[in-house]
N, C-alpha and C. Protein backbone atom coordinates (compact mmCIF):
# COMPACT_ATOMS: atom_id res chain seq x y z
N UNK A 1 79.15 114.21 104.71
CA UNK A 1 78.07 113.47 104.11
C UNK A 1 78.64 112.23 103.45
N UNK A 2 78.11 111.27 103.66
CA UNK A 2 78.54 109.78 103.01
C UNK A 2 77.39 109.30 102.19
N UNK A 3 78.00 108.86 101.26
CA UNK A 3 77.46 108.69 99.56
C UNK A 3 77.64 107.12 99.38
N UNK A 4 77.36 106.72 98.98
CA UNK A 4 77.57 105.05 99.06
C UNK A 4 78.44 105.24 97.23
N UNK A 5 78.89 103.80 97.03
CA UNK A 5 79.35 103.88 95.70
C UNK A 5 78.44 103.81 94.77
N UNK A 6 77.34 103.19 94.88
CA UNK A 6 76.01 103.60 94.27
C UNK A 6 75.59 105.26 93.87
N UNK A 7 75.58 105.44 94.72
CA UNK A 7 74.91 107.05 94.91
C UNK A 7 76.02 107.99 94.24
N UNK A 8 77.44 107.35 94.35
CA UNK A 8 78.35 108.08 93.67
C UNK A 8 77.91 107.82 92.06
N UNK A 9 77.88 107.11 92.22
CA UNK A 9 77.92 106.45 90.30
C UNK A 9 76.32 107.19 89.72
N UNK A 10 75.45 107.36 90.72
CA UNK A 10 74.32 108.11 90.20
C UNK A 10 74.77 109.82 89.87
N UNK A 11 75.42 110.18 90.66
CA UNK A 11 76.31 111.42 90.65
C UNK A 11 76.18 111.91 89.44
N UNK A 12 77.77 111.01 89.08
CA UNK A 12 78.36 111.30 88.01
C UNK A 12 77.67 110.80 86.55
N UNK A 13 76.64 109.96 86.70
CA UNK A 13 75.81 109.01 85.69
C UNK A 13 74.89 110.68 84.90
N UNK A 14 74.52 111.15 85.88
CA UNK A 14 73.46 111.95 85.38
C UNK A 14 74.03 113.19 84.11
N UNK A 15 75.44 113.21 84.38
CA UNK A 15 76.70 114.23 83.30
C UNK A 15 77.09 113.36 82.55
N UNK A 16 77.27 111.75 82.35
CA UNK A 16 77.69 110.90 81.89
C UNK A 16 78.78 111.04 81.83
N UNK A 17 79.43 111.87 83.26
CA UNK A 17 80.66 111.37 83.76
C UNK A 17 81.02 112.70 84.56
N UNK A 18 82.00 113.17 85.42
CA UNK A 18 82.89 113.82 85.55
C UNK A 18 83.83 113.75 86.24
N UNK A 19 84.73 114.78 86.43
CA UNK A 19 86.38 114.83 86.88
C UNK A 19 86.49 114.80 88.09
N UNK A 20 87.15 114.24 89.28
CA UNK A 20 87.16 114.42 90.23
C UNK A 20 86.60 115.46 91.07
N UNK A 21 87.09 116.77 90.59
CA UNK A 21 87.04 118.11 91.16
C UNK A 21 85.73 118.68 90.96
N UNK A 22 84.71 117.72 89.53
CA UNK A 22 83.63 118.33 89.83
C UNK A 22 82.68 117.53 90.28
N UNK A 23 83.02 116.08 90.54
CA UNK A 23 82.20 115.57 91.46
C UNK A 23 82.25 115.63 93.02
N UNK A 24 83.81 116.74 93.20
CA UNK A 24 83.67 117.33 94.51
C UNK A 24 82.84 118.53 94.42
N UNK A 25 82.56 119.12 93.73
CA UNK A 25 81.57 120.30 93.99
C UNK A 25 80.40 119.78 94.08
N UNK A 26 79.91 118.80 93.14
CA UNK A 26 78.46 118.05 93.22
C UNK A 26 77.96 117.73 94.69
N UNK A 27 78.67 117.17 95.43
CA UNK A 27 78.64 116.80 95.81
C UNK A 27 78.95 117.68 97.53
N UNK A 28 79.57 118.51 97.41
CA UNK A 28 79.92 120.11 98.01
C UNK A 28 78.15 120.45 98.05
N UNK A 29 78.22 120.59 96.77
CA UNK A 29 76.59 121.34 96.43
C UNK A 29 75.28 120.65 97.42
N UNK A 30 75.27 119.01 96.89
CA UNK A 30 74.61 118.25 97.75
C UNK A 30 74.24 118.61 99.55
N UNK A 31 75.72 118.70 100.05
CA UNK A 31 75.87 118.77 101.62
C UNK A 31 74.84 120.11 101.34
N UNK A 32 75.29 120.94 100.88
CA UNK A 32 74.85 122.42 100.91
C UNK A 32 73.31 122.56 101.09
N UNK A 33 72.79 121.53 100.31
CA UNK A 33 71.23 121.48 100.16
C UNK A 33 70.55 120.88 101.59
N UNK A 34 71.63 119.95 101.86
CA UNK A 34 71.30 118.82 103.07
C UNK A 34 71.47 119.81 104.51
N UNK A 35 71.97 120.75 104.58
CA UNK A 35 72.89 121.27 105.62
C UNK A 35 73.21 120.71 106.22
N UNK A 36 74.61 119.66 105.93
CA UNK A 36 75.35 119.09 106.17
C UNK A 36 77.01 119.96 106.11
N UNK A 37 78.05 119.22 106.61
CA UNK A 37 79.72 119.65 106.64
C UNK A 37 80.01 118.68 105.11
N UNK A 38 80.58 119.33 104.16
CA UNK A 38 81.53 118.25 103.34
C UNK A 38 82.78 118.51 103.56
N UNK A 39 83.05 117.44 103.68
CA UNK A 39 84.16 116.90 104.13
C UNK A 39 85.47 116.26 102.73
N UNK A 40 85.91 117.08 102.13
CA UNK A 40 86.99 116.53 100.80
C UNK A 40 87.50 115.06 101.18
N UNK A 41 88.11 115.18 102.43
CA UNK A 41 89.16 114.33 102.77
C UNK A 41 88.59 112.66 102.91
N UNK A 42 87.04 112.69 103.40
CA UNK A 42 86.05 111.80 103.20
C UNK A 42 85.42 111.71 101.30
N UNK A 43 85.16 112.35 101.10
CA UNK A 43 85.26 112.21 99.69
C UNK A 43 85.90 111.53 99.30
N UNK A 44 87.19 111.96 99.28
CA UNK A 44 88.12 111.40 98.26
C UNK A 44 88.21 109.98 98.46
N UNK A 45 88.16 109.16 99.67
CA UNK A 45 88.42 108.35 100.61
C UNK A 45 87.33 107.13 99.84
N UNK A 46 85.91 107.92 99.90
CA UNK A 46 84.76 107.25 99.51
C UNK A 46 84.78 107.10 97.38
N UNK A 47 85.45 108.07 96.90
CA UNK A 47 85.98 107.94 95.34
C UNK A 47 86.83 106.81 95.21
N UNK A 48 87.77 106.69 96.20
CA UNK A 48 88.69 105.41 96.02
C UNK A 48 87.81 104.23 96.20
N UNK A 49 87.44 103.88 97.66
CA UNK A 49 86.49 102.41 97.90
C UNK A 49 85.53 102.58 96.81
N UNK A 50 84.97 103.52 95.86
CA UNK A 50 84.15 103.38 94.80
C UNK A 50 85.25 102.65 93.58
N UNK A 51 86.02 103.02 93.48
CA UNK A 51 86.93 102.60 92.28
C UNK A 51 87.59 101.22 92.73
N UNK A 52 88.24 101.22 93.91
CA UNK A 52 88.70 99.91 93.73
C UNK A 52 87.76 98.81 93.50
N UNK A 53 85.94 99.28 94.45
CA UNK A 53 85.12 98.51 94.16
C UNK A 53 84.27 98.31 92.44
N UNK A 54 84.83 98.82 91.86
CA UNK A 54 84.13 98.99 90.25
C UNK A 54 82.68 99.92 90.09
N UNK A 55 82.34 100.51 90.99
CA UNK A 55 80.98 101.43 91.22
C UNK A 55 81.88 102.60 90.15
N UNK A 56 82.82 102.68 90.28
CA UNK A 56 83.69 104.56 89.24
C UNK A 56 84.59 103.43 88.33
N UNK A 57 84.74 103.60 87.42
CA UNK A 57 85.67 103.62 86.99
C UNK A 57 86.32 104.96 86.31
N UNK A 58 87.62 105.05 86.12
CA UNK A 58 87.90 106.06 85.84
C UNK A 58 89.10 106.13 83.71
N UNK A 59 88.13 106.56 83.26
CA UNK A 59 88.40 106.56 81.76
C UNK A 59 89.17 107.95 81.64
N UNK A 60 90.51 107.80 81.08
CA UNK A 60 91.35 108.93 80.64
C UNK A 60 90.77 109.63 79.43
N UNK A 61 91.46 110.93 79.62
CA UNK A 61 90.62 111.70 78.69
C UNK A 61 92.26 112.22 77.97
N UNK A 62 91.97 112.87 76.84
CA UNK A 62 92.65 114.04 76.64
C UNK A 62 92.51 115.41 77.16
N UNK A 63 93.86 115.73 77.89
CA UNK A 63 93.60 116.77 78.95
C UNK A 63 93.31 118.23 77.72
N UNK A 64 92.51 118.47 76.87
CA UNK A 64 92.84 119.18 75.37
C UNK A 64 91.06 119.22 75.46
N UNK A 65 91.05 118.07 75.95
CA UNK A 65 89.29 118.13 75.34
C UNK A 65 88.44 118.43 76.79
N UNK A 66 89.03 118.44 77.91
CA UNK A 66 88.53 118.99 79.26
C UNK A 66 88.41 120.04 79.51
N UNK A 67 87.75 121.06 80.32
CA UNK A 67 87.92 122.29 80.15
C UNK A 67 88.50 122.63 81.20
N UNK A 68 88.81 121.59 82.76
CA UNK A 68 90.01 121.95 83.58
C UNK A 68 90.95 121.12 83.31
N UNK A 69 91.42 120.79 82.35
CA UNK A 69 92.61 119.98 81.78
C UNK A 69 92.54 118.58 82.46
N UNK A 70 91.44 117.99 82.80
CA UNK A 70 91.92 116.72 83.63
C UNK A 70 91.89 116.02 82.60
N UNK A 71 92.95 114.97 83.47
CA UNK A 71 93.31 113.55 82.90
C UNK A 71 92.18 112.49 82.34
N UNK A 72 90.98 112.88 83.60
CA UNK A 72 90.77 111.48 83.21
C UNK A 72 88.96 111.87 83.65
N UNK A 73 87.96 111.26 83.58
CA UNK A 73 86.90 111.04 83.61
C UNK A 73 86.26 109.78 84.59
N UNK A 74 85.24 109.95 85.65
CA UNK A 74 84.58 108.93 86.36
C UNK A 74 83.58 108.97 85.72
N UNK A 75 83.17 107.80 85.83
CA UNK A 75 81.79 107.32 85.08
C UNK A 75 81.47 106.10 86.11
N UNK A 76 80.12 105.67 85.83
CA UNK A 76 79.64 104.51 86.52
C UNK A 76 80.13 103.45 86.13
N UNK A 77 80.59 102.73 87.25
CA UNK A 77 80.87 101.36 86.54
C UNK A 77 80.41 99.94 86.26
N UNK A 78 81.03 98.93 86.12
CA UNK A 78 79.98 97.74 85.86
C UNK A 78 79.55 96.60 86.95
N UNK A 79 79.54 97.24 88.24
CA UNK A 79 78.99 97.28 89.65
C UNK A 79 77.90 98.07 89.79
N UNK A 80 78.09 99.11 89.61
CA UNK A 80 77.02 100.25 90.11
C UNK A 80 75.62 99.91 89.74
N UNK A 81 74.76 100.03 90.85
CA UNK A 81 73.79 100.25 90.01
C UNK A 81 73.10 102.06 90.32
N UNK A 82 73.63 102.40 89.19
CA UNK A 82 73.32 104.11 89.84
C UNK A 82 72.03 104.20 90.45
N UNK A 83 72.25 105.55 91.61
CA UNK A 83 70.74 105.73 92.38
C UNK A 83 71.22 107.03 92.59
N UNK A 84 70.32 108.01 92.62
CA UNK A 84 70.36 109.17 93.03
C UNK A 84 70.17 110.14 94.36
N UNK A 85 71.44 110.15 94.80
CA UNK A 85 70.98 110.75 96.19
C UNK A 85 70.00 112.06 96.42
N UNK A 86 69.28 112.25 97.88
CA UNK A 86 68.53 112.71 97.74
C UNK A 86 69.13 114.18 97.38
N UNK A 87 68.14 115.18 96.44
CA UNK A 87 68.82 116.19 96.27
C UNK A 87 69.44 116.49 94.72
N UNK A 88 69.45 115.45 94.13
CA UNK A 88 70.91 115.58 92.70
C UNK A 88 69.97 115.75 91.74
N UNK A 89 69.09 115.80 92.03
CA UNK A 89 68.28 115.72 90.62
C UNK A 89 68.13 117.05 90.13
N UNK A 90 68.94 118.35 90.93
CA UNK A 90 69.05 119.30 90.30
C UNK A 90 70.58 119.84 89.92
N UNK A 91 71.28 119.03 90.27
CA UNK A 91 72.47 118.84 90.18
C UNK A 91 73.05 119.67 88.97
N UNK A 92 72.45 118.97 87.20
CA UNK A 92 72.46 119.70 86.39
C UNK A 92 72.30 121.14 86.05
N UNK A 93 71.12 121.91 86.88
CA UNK A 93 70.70 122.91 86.99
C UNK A 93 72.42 124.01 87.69
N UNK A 94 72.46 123.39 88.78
CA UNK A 94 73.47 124.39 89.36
C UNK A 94 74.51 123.96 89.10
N UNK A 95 75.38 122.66 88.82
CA UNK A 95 76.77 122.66 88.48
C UNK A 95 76.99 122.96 86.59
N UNK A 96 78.15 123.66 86.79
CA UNK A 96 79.08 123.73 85.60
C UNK A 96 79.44 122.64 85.29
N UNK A 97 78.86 121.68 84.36
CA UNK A 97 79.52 120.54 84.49
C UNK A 97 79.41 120.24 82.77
N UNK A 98 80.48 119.27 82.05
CA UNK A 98 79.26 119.34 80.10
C UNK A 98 78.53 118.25 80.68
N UNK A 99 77.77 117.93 80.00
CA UNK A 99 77.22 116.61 79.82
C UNK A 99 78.32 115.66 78.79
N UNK A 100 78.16 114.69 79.01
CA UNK A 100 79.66 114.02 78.32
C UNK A 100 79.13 112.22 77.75
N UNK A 101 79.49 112.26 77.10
CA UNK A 101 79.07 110.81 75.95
C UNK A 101 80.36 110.08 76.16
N UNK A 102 80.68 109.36 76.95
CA UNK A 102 81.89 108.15 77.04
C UNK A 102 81.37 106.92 76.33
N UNK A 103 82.19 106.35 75.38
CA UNK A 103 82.09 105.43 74.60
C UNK A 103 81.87 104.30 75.68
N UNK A 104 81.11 103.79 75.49
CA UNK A 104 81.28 102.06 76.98
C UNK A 104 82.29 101.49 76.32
N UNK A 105 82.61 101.22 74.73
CA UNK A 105 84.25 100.60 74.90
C UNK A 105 85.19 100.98 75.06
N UNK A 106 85.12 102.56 75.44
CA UNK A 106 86.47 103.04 76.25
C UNK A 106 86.62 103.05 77.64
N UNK A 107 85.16 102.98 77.94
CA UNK A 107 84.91 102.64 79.17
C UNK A 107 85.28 101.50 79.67
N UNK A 108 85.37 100.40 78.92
CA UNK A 108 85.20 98.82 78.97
C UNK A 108 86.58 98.43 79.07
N UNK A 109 87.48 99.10 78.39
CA UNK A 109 88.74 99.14 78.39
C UNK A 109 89.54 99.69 79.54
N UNK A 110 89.07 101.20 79.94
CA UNK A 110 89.85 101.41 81.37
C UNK A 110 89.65 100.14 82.28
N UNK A 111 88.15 99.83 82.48
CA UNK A 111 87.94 98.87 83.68
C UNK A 111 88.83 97.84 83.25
N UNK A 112 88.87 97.46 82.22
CA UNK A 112 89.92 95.79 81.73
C UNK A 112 90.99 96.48 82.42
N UNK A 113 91.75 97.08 82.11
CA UNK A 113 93.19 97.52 82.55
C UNK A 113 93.45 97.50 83.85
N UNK A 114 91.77 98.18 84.70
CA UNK A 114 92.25 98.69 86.35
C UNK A 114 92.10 96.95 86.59
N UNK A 115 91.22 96.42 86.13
CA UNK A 115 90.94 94.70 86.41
C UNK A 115 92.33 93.99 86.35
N UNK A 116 93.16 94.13 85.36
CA UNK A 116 94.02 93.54 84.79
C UNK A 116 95.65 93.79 85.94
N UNK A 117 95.74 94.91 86.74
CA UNK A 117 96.18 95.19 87.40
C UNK A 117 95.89 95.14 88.69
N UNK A 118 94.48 95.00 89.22
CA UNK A 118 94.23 94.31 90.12
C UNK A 118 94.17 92.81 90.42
N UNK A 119 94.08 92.54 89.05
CA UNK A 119 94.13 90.58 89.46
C UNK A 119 95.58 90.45 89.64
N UNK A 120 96.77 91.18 88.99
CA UNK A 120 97.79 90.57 89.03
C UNK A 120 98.48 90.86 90.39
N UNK A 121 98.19 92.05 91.30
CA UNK A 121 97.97 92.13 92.57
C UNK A 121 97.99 91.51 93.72
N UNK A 122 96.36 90.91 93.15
CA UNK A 122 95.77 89.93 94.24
C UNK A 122 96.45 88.11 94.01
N UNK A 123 96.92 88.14 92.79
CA UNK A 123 97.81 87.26 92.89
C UNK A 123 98.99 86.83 93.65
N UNK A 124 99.47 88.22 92.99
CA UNK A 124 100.69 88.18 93.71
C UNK A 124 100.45 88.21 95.27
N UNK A 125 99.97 88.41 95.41
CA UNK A 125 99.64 88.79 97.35
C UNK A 125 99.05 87.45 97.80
N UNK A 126 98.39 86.81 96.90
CA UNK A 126 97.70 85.30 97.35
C UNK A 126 96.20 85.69 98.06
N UNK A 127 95.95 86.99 97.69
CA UNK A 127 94.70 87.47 98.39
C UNK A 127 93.30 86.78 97.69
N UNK A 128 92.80 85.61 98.49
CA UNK A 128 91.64 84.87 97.94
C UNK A 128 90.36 85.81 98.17
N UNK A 129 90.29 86.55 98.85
CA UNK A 129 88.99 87.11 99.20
C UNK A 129 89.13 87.98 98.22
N UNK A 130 90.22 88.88 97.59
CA UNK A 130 90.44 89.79 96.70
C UNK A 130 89.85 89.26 95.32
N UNK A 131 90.94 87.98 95.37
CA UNK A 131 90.76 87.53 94.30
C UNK A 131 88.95 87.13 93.63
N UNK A 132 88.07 86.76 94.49
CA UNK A 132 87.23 86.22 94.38
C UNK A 132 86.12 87.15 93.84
N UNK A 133 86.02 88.59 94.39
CA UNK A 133 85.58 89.54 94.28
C UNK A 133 85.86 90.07 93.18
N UNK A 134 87.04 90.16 92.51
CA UNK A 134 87.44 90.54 90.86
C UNK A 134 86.70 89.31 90.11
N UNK A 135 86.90 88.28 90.80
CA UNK A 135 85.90 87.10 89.50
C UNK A 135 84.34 87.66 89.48
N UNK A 136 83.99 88.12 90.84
CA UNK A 136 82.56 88.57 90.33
C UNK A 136 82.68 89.55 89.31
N UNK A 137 83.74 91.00 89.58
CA UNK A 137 83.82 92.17 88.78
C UNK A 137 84.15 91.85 86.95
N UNK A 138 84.75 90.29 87.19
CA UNK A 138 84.89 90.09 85.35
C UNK A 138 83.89 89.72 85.02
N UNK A 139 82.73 89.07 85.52
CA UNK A 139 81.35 88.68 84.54
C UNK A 139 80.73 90.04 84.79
N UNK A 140 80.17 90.75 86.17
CA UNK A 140 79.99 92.28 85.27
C UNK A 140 80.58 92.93 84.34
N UNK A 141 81.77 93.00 84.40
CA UNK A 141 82.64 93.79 82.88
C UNK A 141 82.18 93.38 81.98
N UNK A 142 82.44 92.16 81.86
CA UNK A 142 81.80 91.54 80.30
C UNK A 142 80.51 91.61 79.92
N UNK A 143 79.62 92.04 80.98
CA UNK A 143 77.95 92.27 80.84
C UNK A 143 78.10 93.91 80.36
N UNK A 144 78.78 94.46 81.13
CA UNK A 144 78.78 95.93 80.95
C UNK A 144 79.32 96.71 79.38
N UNK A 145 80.43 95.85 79.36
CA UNK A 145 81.27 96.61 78.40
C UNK A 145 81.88 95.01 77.58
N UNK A 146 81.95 95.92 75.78
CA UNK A 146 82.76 94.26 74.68
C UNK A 146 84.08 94.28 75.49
N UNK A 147 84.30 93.79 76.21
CA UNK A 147 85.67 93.14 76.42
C UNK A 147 85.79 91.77 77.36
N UNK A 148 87.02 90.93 76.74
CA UNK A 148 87.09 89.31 77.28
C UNK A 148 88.19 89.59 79.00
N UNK A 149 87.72 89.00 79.58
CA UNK A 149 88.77 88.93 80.82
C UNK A 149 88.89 87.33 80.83
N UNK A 150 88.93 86.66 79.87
CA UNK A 150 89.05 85.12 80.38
C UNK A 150 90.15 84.93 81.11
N UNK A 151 91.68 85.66 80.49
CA UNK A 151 93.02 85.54 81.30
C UNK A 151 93.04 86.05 82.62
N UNK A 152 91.98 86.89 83.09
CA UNK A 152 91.68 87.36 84.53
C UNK A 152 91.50 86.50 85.24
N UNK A 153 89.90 85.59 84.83
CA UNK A 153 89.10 84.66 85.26
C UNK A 153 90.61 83.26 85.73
N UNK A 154 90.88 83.21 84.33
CA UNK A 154 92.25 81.73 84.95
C UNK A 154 92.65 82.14 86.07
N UNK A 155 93.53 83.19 85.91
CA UNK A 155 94.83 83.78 87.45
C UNK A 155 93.99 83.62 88.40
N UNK A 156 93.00 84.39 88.22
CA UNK A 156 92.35 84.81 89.89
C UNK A 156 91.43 83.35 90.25
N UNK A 157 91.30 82.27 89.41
CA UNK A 157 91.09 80.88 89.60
C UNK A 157 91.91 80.25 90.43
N UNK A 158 93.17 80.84 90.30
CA UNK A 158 94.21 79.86 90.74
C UNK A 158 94.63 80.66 92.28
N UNK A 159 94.17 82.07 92.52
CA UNK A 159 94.77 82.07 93.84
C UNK A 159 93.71 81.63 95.03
């Protein structure tokens, strides 16, 4: 089953966030309803093109305050515009999942960082199409979440 990065970010939007492993069950669950095959290996595949595209970002957690010790937390990001695939709206009902309150300026902060490491990237590589696409992703950030990317905006100006 293929989820767009949208539909992912509606996913995880509705828990106000979760861990990889349980937006593979969500999403497990989903096919299940659809009678559809899920497919992990497509998953995971479609979690990445969500993250590099800014639809997930992914906010670290303390593995202390998780209840399967993960690292880190997906949440929607400042791309997404969440939508709910068909089916999720019971999502809550059958997954084990908490419901979870992520600060947007901790949120605001992972994305600066994954931003901050992707511009310097696409620099280095001279990748203009890359580059151009992070200039859109810094005026969403800054709409989404308090944080400045002006030093983004320069670099990725210049490749």
């Amino acid at each position: 089953m293929e989820l767009s990065g949208d539909e992912l970010a509606g996913v995880v939007d509705l828990f106000g966030g979760l861990t990889r492993a349980e937006l593979g069950r969500a999403v497990e669950e989903l096919g299940f309803k659809r009678a559809v095959d899920h497919d992990p290996a497509a998953l995971d595949a479609a979690v990445d093109d969500a993250r590099e595209s800014y639809h997930l970002v992914a906010v670290p957690r303390n593995a202390d305050e998780e209840p399967d010790g993960a690292g880190e937390v997906l949440v929607a990001g400042p791309v997404a515009f969440p939508t709910l695939p068909e089916g999720a709206a019971d999502l809550p009902h059958i997954l084990d999942a908490p419901d979870r309150d992520i600060d947007r300026e901790t949120a605001g902060e992972a994305a600066r960082e994954q931003l901050r490491a992707d511009a310097l990237a696409a620099a280095k590589a001279g990748d203009a199409d890359r580059a151009s696409a992070l200039l859109d992703v810094c005026y969403d950030l800054e709409a989404w979440a308090p944080v400045d990317t002006d030093e983004f905006r320069e670099r990725l100006d210049d490749v």
